[in-house]
C-alpha atoms as a PDB file:
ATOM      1  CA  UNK A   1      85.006-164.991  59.444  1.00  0.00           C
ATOM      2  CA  UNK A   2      83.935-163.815  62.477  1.00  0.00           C
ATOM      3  CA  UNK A   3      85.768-161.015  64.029  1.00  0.00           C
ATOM      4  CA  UNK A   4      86.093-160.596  68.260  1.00  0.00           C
ATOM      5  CA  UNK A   5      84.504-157.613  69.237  1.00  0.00           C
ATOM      6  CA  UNK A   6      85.177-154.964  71.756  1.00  0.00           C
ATOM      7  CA  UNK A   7      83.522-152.812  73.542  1.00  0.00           C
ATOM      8  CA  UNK A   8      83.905-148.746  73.364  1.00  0.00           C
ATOM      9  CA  UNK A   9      83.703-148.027  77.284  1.00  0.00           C
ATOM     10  CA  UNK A  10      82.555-144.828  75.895  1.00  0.00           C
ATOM     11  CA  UNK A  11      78.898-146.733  75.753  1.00  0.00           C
ATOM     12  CA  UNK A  12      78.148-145.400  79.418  1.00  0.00           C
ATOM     13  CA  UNK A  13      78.882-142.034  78.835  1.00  0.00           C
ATOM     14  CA  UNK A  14      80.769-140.121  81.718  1.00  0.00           C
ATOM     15  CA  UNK A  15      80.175-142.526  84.042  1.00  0.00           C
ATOM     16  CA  UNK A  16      82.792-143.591  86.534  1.00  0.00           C
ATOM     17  CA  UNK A  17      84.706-147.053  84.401  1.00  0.00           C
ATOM     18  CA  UNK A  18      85.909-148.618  87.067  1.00  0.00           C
ATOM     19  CA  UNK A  19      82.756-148.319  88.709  1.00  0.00           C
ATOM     20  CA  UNK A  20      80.282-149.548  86.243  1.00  0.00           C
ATOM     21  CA  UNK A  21      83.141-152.549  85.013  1.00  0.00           C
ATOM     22  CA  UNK A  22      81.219-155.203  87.484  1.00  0.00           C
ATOM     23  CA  UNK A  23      77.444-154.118  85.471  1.00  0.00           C
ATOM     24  CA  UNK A  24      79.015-154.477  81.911  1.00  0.00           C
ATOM     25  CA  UNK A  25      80.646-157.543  82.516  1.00  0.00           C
ATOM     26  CA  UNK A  26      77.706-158.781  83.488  1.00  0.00           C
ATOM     27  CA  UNK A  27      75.887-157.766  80.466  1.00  0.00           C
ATOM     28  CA  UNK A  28      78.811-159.430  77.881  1.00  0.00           C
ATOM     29  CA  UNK A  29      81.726-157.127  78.164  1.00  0.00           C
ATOM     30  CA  UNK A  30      84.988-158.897  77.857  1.00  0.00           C
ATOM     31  CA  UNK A  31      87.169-156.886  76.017  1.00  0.00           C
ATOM     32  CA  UNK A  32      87.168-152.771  75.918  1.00  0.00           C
ATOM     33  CA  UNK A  33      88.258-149.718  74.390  1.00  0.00           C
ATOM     34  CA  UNK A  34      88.903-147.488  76.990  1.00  0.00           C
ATOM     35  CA  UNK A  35      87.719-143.880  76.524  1.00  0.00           C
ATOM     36  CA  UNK A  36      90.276-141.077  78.061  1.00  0.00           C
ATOM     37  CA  UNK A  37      88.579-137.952  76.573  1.00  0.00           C
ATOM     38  CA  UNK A  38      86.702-137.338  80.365  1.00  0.00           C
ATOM     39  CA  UNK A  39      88.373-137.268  83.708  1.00  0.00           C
ATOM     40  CA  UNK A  40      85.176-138.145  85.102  1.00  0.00           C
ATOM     41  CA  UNK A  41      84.908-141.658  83.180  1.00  0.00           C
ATOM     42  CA  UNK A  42      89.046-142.125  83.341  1.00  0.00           C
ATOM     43  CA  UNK A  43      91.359-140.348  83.392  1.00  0.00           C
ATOM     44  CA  UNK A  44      94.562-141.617  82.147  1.00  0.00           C
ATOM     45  CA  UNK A  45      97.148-138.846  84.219  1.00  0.00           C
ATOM     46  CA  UNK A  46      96.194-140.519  87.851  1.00  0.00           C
ATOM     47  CA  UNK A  47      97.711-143.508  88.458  1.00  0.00           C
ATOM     48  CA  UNK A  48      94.860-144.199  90.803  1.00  0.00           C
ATOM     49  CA  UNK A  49      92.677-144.817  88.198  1.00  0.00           C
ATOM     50  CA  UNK A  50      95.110-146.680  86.272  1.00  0.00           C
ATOM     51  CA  UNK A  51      95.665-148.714  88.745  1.00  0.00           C
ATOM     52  CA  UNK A  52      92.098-148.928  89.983  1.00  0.00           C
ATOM     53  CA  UNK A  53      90.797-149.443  86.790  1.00  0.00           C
ATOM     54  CA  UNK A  54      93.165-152.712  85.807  1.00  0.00           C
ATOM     55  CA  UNK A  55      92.926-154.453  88.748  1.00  0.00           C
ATOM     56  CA  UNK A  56      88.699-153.826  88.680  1.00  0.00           C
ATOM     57  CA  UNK A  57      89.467-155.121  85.146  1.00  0.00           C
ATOM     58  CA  UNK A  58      91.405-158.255  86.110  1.00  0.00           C
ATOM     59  CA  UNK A  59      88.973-159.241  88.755  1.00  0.00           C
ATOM     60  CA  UNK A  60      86.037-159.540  86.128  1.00  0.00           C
ATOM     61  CA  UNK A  61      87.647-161.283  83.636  1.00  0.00           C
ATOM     62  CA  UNK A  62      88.055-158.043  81.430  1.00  0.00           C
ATOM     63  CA  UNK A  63      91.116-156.978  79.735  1.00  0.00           C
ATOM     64  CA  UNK A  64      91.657-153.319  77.443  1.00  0.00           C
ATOM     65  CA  UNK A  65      92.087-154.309  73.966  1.00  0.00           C
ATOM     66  CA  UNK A  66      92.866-150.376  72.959  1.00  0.00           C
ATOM     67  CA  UNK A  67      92.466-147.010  74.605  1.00  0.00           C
ATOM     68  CA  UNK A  68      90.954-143.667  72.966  1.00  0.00           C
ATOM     69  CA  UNK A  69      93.113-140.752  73.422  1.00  0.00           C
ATOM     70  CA  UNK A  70      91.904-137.559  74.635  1.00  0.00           C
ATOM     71  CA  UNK A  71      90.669-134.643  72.150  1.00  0.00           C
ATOM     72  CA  UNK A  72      89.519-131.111  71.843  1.00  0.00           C
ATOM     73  CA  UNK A  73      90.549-128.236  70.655  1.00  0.00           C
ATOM     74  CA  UNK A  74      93.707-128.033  73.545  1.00  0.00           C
ATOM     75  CA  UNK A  75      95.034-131.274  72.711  1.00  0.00           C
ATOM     76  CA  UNK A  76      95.144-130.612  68.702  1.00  0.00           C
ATOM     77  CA  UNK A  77      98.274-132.356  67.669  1.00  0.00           C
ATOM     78  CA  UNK A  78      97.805-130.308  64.780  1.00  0.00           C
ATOM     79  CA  UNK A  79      97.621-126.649  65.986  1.00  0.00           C
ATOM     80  CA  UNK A  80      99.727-124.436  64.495  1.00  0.00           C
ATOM     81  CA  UNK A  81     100.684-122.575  67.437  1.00  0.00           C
ATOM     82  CA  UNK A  82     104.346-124.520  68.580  1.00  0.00           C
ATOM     83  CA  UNK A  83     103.537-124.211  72.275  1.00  0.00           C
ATOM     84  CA  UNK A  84     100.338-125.625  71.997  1.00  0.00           C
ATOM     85  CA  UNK A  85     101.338-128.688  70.155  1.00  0.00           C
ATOM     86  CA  UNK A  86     103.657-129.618  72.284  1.00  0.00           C
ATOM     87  CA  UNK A  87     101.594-129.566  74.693  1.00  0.00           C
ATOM     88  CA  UNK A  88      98.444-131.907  73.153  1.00  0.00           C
ATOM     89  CA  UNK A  89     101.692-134.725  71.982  1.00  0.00           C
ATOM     90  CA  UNK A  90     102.882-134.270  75.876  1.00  0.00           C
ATOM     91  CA  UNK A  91      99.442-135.319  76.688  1.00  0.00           C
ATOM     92  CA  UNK A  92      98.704-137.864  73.989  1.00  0.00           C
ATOM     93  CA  UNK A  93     102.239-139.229  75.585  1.00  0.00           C
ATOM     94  CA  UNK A  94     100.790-139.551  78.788  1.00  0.00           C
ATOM     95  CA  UNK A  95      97.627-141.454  77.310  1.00  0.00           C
ATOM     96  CA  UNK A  96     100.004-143.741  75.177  1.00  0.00           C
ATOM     97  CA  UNK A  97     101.886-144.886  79.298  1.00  0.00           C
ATOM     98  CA  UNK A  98      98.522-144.932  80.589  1.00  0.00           C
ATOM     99  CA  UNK A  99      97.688-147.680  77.967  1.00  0.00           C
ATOM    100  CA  UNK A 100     100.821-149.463  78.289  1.00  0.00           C
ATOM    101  CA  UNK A 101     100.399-150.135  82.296  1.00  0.00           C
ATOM    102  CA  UNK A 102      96.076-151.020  81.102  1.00  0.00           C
ATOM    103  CA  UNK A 103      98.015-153.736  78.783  1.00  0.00           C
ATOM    104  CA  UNK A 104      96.595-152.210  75.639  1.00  0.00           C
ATOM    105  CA  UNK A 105      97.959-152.806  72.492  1.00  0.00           C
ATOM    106  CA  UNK A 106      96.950-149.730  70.528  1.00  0.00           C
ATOM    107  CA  UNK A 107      95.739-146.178  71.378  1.00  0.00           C
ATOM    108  CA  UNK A 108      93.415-144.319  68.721  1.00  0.00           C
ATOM    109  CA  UNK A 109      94.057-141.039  68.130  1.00  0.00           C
ATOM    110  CA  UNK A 110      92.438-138.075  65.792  1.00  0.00           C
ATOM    111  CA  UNK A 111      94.541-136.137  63.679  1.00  0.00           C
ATOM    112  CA  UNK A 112      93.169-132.972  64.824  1.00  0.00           C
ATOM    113  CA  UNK A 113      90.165-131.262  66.041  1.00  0.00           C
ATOM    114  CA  UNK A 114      89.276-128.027  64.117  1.00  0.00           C
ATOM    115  CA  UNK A 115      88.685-128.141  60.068  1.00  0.00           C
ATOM    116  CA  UNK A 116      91.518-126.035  58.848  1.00  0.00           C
ATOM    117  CA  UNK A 117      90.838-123.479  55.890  1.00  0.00           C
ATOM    118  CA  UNK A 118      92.547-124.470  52.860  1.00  0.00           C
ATOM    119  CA  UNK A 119      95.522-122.090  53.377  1.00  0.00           C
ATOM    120  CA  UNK A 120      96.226-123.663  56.971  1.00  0.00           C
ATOM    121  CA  UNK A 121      95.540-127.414  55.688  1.00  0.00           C
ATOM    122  CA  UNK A 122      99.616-127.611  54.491  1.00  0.00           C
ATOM    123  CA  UNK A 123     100.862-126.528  57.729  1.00  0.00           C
ATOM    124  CA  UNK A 124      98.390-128.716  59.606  1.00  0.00           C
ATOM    125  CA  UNK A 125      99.833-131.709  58.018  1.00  0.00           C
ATOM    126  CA  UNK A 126     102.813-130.976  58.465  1.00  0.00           C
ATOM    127  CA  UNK A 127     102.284-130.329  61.961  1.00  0.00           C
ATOM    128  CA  UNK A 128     100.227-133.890  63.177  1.00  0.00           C
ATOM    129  CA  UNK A 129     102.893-135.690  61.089  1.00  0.00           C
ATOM    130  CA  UNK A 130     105.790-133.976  63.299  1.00  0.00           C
ATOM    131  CA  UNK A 131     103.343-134.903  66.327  1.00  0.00           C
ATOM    132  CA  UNK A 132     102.994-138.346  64.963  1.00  0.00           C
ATOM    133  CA  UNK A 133     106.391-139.112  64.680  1.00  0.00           C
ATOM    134  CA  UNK A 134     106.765-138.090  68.353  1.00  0.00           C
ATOM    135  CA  UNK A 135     104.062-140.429  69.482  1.00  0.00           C
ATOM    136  CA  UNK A 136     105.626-143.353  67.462  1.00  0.00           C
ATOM    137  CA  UNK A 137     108.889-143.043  69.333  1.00  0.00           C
ATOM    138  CA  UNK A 138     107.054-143.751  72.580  1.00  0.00           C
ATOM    139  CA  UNK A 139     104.800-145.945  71.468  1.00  0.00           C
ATOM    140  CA  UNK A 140     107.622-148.121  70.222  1.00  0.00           C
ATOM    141  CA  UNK A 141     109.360-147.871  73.818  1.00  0.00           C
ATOM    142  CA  UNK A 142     105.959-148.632  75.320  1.00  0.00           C
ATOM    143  CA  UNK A 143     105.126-151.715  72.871  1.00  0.00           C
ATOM    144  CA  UNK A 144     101.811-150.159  72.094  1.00  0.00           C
ATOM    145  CA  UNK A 145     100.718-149.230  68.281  1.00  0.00           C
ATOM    146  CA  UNK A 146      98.990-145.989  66.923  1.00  0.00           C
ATOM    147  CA  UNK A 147      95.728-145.846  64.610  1.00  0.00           C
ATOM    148  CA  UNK A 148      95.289-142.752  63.200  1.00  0.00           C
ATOM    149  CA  UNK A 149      91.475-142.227  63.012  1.00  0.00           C
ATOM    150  CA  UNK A 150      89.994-141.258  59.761  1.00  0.00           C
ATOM    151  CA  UNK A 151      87.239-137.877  60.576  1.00  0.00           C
ATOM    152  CA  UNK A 152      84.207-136.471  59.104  1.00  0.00           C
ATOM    153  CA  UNK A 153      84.991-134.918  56.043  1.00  0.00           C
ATOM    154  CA  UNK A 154      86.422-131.383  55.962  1.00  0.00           C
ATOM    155  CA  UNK A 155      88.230-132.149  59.278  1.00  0.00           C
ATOM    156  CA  UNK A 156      92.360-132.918  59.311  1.00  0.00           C
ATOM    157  CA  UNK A 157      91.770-136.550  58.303  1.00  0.00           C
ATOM    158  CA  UNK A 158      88.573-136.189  56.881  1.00  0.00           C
ATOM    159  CA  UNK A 159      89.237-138.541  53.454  1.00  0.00           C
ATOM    160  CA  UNK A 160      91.392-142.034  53.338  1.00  0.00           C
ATOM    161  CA  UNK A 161      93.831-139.861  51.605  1.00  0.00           C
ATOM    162  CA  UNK A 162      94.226-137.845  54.268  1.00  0.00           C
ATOM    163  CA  UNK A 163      94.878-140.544  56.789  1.00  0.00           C
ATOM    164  CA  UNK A 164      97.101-142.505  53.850  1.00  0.00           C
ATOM    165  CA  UNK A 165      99.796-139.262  53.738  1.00  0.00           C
ATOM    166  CA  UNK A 166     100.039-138.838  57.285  1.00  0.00           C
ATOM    167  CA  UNK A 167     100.265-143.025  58.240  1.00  0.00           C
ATOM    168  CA  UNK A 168     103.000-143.070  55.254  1.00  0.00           C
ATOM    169  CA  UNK A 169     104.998-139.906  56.318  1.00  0.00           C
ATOM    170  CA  UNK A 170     105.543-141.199  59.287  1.00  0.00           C
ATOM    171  CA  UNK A 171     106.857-144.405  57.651  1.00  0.00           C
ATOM    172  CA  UNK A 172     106.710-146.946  60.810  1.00  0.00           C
ATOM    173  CA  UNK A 173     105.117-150.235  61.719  1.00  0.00           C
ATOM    174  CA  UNK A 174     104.283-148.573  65.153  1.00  0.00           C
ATOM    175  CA  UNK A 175     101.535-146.129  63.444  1.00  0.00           C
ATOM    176  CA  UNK A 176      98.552-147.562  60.920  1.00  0.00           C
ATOM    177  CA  UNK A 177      95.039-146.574  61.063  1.00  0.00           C
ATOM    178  CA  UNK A 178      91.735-146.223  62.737  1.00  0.00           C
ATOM    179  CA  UNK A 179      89.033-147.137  60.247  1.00  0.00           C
ATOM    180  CA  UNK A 180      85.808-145.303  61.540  1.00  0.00           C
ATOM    181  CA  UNK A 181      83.039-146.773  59.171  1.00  0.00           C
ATOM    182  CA  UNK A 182      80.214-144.196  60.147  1.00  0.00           C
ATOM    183  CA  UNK A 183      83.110-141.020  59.347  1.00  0.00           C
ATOM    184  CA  UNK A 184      83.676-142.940  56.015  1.00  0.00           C
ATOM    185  CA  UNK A 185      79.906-143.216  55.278  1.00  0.00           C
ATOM    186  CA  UNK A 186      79.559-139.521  55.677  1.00  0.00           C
ATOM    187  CA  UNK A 187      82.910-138.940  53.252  1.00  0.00           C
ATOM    188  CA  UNK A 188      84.123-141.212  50.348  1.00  0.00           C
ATOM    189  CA  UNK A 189      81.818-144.395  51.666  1.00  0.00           C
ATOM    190  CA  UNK A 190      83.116-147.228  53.101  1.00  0.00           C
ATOM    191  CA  UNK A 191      84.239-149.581  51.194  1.00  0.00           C
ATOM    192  CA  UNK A 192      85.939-147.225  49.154  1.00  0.00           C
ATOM    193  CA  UNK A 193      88.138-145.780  52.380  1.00  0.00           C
ATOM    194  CA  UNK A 194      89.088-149.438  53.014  1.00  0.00           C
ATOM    195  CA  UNK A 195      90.378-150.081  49.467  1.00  0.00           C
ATOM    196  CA  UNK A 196      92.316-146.881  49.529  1.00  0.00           C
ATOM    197  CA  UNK A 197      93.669-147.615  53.481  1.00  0.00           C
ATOM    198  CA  UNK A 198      94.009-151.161  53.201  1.00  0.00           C
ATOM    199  CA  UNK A 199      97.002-152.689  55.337  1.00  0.00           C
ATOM    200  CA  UNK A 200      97.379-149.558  56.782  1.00  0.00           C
ATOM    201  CA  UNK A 201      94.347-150.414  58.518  1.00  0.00           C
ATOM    202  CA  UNK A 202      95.376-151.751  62.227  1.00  0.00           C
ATOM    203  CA  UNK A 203      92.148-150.938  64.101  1.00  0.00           C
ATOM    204  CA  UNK A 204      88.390-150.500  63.575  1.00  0.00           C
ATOM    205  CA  UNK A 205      85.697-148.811  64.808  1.00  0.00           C
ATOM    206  CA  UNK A 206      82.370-149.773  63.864  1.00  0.00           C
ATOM    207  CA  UNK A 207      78.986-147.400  63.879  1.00  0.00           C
ATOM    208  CA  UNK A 208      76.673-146.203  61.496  1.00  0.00           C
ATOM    209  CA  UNK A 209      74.227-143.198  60.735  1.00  0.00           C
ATOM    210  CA  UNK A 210      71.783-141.919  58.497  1.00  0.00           C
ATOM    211  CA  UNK A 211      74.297-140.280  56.453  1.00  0.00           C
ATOM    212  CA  UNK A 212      73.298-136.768  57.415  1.00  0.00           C
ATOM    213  CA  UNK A 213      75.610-136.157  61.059  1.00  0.00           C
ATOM    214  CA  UNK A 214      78.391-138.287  62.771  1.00  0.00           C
ATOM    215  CA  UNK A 215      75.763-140.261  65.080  1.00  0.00           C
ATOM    216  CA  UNK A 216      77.557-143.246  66.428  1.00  0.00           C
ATOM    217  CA  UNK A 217      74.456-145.303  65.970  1.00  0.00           C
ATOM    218  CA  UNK A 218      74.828-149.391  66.580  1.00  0.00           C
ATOM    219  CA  UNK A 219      75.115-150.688  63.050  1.00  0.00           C
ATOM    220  CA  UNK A 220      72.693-151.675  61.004  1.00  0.00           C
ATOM    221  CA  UNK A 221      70.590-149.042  62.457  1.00  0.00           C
ATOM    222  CA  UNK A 222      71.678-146.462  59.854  1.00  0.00           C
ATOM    223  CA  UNK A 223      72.366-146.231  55.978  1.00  0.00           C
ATOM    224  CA  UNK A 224      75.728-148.240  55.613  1.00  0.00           C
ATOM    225  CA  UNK A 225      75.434-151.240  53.215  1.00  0.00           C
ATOM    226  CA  UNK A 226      77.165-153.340  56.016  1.00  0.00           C
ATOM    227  CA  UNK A 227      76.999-156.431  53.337  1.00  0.00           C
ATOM    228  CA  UNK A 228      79.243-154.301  51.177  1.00  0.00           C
ATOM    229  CA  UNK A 229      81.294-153.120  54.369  1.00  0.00           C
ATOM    230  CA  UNK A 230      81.884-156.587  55.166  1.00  0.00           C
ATOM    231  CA  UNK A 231      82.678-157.912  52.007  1.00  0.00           C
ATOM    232  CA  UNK A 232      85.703-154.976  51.926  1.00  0.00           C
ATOM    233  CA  UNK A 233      86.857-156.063  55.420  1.00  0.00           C
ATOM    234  CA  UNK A 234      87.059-160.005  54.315  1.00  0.00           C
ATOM    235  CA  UNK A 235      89.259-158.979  51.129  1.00  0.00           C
ATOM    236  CA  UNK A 236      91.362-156.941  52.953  1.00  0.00           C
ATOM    237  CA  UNK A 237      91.933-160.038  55.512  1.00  0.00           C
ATOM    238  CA  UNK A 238      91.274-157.917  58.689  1.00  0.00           C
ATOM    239  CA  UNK A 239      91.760-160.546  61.498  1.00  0.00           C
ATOM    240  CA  UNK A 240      92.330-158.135  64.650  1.00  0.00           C
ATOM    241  CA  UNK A 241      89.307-157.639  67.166  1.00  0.00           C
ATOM    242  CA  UNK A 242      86.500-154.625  66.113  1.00  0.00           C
ATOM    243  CA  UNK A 243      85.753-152.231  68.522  1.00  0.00           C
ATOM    244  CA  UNK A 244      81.639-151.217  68.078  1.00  0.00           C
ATOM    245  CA  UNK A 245      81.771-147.716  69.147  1.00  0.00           C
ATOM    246  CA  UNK A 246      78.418-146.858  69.488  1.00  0.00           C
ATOM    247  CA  UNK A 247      76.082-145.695  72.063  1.00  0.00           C
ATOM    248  CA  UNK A 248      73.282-147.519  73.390  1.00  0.00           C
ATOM    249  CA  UNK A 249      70.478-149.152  71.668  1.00  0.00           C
ATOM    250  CA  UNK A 250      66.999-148.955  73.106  1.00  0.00           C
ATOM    251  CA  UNK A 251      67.020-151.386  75.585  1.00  0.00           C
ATOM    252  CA  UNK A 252      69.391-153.939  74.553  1.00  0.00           C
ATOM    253  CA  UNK A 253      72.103-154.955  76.789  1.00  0.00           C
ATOM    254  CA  UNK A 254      75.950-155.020  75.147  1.00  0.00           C
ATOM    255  CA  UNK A 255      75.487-159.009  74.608  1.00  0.00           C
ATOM    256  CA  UNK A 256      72.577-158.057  72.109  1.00  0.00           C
ATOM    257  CA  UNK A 257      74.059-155.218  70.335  1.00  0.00           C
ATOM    258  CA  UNK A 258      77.182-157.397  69.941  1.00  0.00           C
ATOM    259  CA  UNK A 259      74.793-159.956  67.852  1.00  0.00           C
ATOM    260  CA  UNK A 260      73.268-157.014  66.073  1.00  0.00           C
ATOM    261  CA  UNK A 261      76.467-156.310  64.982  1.00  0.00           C
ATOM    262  CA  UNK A 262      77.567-160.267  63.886  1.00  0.00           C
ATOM    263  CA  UNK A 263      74.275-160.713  62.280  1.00  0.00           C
ATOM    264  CA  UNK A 264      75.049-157.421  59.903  1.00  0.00           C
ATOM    265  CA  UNK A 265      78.849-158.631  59.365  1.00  0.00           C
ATOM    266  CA  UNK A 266      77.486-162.462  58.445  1.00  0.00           C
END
């Protein structure tokens, strides 16, 4: 099997999207993830760059397969603090329209930001689930799916069985997950997160490291058995499009880390 792959726009840094679009799409770019975690790059609440950014997108042949929501510590959909939560699902909201009017068909988003003490970790579950649910109901209005993004360990989300209670709490076909493979590799491993995930998993992110820091190297490049890795994704019958979200590779333009990437999925 060989699966499409996307592009993380996330690949150019902070760079102006819209801008840069023509240059990618030159180098092999045909489908993207689009990164919303920098105002600079894109930012979802101006509908100028919405709007700019699709109809760059449209006249290059490009469409936006999935967005990335925004993160940090003030948009935890976990914090504890009511206020503040409210305020990171009103923005995760605004990400989730954003993606709609791209044409998107899923938004990624991380469970939380801080590692929670094991006293809070309850309460912090409790609290991204509540957020969850909120994003579900307008991602279901909007037609557009949420993948819960598995996290380094000791963060919110930072084991498969994390990301399995929350995606099952919820308890709708509008929310799976987010497999990040180099996240995995630093935790349980990978194919043993996409045994215990398994249909939950909706959407992929693919990137490796040496399995000391979250790197977000282009795989093969790293430690990951990606024979193994592939061998769980073919059993689990993935079909969707994979997003490689990693940065750049020496001096390889997007069309050559793409067949980096087939070549360690074959």
């Amino acid at each position: 099997m060989q699966w499409e792959l996307v592009t993380a726009s996330v690949v150019i840094g902070r760079e102006h999207l819209a801008t840069a679009l023509p240059a990618l799409a030159d180098e092999g770019v045909r489908a993207l993830e689009v990164w919303m975690n920098s105002s600079s790059h894109f930012d979802a609440t101006s509908a100028a760059d919405v709007d700019e950014l699709r109809t760059t997108m449209d006249a290059h042949g490009l469409w936006a397969y999935s967005t990335h929501a925004p993160f940090g510590e003030q948009l935890d959909i976990s914090a504890l603090h009511e206020d503040a939560r409210v305020g990171a699902v009103g923005a995760h909201c605004a990400a989730i329209h954003a993606s709609r009017a791209l044409g998107a068909e899923l938004i990624v988003v991380h469970p939380g930001t801080t590692a929670p003490s094991a006293g809070e970790r309850p309460a912090r579950l409790r609290a991204v689930i509540e957020s969850v649910k909120a994003l579900a109901a307008v991602a279901d209005r909007c037609g557009v799916r949420v993948a819960i993004e598995n996290m380094i360990p000791d963060a919110l989300g930072g084991s498969a069985e994390d990301v399995a209670h929350i995606v099952d709490a919820v308890g709708t076909a509008h929310v799976g997950v987010c497999l990040d493979t180099g996240h995995a590799h630093l935790g349980e491993g990978v194919t043993t997160a996409a045994a215990t995930l398994a249909e939950r998993i909706i959407a992929i992110h693919l990137d490796d490291n040496d399995g000391s820091s979250d790197q977000h190297i282009l795989p093969s490049k790293g430690a990951i058995d990606w024979h193994a890795a592939a061998a769980a994704l073919r059993q689990l019958n993935y079909q969707a499009p994979i997003c490689v979200e990693s940065g750049r590779w020496e001096e390889l333009t997007i069309r050559e880390m793409h067949e980096v990437v087939r070549i360690a999925l074959a």
